[in-house]
PDB file of N, CA and C in Angstrom:
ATOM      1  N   UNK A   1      14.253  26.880  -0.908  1.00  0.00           N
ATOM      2  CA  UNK A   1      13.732  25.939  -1.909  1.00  0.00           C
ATOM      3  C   UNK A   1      13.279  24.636  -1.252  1.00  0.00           C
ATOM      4  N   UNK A   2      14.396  23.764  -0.379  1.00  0.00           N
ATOM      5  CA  UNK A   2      13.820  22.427  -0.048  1.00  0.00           C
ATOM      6  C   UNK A   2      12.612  23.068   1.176  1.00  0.00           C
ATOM      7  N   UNK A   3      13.027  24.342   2.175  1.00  0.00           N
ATOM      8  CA  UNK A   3      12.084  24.292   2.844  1.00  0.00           C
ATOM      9  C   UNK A   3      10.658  24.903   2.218  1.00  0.00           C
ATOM     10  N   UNK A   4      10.604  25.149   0.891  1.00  0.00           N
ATOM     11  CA  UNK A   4       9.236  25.649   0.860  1.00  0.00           C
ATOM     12  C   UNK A   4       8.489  24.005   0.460  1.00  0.00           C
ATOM     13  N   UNK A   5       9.681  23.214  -0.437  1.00  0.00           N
ATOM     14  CA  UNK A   5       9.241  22.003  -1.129  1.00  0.00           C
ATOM     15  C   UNK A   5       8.913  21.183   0.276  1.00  0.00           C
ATOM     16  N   UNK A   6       9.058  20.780   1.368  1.00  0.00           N
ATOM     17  CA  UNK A   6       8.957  20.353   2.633  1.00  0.00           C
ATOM     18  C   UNK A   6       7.664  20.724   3.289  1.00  0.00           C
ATOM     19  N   UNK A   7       7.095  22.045   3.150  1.00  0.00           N
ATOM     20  CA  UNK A   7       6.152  22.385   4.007  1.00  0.00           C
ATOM     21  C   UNK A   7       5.045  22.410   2.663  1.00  0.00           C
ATOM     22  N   UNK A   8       4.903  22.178   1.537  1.00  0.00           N
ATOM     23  CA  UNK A   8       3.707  21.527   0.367  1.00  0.00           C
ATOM     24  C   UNK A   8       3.913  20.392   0.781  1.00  0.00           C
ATOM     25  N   UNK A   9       5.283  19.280   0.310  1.00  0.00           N
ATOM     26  CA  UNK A   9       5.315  17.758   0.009  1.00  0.00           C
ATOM     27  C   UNK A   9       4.358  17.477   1.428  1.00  0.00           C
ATOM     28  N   UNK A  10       4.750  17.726   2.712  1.00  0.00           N
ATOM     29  CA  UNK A  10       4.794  16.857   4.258  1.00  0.00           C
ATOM     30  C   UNK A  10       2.979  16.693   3.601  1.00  0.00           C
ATOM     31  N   UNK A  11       2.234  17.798   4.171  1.00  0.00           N
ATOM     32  CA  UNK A  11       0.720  18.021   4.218  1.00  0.00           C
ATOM     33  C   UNK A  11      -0.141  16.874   2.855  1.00  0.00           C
ATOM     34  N   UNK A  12       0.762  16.925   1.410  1.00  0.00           N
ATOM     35  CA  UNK A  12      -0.118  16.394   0.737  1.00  0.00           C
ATOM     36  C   UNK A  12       0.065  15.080   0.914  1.00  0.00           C
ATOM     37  N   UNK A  13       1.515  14.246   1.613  1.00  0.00           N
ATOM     38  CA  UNK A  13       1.847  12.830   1.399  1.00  0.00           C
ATOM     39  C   UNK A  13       0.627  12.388   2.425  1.00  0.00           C
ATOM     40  N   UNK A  14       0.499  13.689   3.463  1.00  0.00           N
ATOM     41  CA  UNK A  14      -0.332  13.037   4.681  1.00  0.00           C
ATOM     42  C   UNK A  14      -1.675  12.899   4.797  1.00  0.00           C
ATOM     43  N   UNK A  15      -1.904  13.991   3.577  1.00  0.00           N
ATOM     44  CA  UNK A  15      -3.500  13.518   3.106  1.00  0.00           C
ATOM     45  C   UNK A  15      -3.604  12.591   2.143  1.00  0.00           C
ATOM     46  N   UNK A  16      -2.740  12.257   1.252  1.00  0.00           N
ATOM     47  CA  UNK A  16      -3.156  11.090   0.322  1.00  0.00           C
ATOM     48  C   UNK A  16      -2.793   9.938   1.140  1.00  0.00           C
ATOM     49  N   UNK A  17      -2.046   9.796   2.328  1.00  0.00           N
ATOM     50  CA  UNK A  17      -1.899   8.319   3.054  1.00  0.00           C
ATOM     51  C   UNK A  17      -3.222   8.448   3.614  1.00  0.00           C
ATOM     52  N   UNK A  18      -3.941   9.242   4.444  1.00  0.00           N
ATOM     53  CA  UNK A  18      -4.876   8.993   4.970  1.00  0.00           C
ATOM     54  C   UNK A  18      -6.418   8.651   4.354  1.00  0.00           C
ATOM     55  N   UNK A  19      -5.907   9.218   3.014  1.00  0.00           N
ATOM     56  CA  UNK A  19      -7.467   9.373   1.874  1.00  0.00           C
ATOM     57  C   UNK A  19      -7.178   7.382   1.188  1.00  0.00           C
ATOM     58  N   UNK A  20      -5.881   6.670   1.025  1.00  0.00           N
ATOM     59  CA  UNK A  20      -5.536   5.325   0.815  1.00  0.00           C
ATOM     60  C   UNK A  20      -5.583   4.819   1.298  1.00  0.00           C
ATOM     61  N   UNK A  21      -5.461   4.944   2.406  1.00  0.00           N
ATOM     62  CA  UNK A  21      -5.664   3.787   4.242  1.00  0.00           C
ATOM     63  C   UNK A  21      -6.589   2.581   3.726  1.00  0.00           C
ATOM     64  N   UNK A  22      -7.860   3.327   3.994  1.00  0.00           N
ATOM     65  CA  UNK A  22      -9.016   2.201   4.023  1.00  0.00           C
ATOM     66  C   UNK A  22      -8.654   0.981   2.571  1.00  0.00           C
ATOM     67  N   UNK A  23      -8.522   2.136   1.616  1.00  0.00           N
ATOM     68  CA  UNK A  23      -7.916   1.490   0.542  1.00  0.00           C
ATOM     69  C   UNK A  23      -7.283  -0.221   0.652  1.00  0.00           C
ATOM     70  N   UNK A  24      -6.304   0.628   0.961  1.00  0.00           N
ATOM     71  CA  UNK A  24      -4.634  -0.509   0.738  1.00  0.00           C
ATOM     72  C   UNK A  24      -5.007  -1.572   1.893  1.00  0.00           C
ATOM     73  N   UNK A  25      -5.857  -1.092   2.971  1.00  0.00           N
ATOM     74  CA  UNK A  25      -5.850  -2.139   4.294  1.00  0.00           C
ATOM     75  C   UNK A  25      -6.725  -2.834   3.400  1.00  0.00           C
ATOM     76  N   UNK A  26      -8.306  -2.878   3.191  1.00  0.00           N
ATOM     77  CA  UNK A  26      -9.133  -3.824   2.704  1.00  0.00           C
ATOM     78  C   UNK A  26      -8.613  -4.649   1.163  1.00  0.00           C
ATOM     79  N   UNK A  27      -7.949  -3.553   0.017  1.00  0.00           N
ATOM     80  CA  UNK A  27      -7.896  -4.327  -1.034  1.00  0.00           C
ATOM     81  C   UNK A  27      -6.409  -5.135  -1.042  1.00  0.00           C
ATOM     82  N   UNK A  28      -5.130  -4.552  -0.566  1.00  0.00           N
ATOM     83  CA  UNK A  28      -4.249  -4.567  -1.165  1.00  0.00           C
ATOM     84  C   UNK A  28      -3.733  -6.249  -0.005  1.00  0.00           C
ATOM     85  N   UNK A  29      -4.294  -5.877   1.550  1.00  0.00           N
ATOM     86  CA  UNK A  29      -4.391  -7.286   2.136  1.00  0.00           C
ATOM     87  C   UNK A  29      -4.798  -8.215   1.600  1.00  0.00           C
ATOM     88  N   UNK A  30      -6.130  -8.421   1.336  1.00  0.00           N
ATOM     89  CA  UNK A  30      -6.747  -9.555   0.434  1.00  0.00           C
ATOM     90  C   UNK A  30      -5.976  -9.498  -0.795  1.00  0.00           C
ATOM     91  N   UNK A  31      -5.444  -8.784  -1.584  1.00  0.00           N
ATOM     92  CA  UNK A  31      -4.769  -9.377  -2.624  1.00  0.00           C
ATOM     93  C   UNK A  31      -3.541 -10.329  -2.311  1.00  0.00           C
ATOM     94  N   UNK A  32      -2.573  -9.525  -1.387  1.00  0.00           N
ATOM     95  CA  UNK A  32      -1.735 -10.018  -0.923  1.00  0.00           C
ATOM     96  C   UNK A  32      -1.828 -11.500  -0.814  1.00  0.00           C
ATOM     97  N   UNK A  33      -2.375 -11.797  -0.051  1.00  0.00           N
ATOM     98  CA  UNK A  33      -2.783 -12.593   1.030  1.00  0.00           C
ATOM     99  C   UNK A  33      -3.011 -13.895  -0.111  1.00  0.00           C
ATOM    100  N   UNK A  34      -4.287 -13.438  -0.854  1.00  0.00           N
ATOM    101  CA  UNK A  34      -4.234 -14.322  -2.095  1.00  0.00           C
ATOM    102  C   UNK A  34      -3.486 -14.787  -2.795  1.00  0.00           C
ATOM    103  N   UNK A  35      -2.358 -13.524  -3.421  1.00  0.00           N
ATOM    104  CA  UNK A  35      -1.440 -13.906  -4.185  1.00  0.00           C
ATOM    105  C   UNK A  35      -0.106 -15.174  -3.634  1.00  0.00           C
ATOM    106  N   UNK A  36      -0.455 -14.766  -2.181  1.00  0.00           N
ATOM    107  CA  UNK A  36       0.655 -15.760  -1.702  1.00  0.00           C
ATOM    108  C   UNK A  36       0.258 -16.939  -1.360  1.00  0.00           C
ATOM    109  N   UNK A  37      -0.891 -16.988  -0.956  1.00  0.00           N
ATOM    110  CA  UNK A  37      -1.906 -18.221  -1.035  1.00  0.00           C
ATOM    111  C   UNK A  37      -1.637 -18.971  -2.415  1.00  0.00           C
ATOM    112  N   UNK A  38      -1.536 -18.785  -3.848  1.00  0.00           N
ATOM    113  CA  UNK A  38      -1.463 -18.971  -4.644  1.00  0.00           C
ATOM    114  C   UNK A  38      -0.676 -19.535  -4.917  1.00  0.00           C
ATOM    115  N   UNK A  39       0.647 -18.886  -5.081  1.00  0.00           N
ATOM    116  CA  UNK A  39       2.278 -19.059  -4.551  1.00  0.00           C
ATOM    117  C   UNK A  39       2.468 -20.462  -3.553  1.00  0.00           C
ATOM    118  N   UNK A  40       2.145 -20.533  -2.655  1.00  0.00           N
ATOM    119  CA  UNK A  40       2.228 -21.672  -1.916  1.00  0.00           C
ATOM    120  C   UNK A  40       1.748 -22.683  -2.353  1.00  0.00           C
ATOM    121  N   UNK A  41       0.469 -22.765  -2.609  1.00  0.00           N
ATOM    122  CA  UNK A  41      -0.638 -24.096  -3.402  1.00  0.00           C
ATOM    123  C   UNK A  41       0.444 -24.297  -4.385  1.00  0.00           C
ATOM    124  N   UNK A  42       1.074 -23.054  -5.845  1.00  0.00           N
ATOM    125  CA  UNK A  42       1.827 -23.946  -6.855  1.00  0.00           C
ATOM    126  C   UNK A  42       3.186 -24.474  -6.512  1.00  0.00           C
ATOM    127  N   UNK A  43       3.940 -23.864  -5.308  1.00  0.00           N
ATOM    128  CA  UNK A  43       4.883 -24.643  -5.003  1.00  0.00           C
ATOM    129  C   UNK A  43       5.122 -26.007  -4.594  1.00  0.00           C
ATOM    130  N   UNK A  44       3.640 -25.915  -3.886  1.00  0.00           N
ATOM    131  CA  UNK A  44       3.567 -27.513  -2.486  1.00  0.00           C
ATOM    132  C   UNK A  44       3.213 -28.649  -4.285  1.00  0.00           C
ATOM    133  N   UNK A  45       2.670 -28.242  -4.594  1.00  0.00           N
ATOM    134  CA  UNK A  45       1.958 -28.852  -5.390  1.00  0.00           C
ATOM    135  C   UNK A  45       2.361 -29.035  -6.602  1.00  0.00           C
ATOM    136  N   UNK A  46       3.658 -28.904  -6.937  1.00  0.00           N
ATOM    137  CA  UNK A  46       4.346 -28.413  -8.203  1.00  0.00           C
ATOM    138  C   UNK A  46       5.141 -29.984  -8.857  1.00  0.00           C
TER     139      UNK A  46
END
C-alpha cells in the first residue's frame, strides 16, 4: 500500500514542483518581498 502510494505520490510532487518553479520564483518573491516592504514602512512609520 504505502509502497505503491510512494512510487505515484514521489513522480507527481516532482512534476508539479517543477511545472511551479518559474511560478513561485517570479510571483511569490515579488509578493513577498512587497508584502514585507509594506510591513516595515507601517511599522517605522507607525
Amino acid at each position: 500500500m504505502s509502497r505503491i502510494s510512494k512510487d505515484v505520490l514521489e513522480p507527481a510532487y516532482r512534476l508539479m514542483r517543477e511545472a511551479w518553479q518559474p511560478f513561485f520564483n517570479a510571483k511569490s518573491i515579488a509578493h513577498c518581498a512587497r508584502s514585507l516592504c509594506v510591513l516595515l514602512i507601517a511599522i517605522v512609520f507607525k
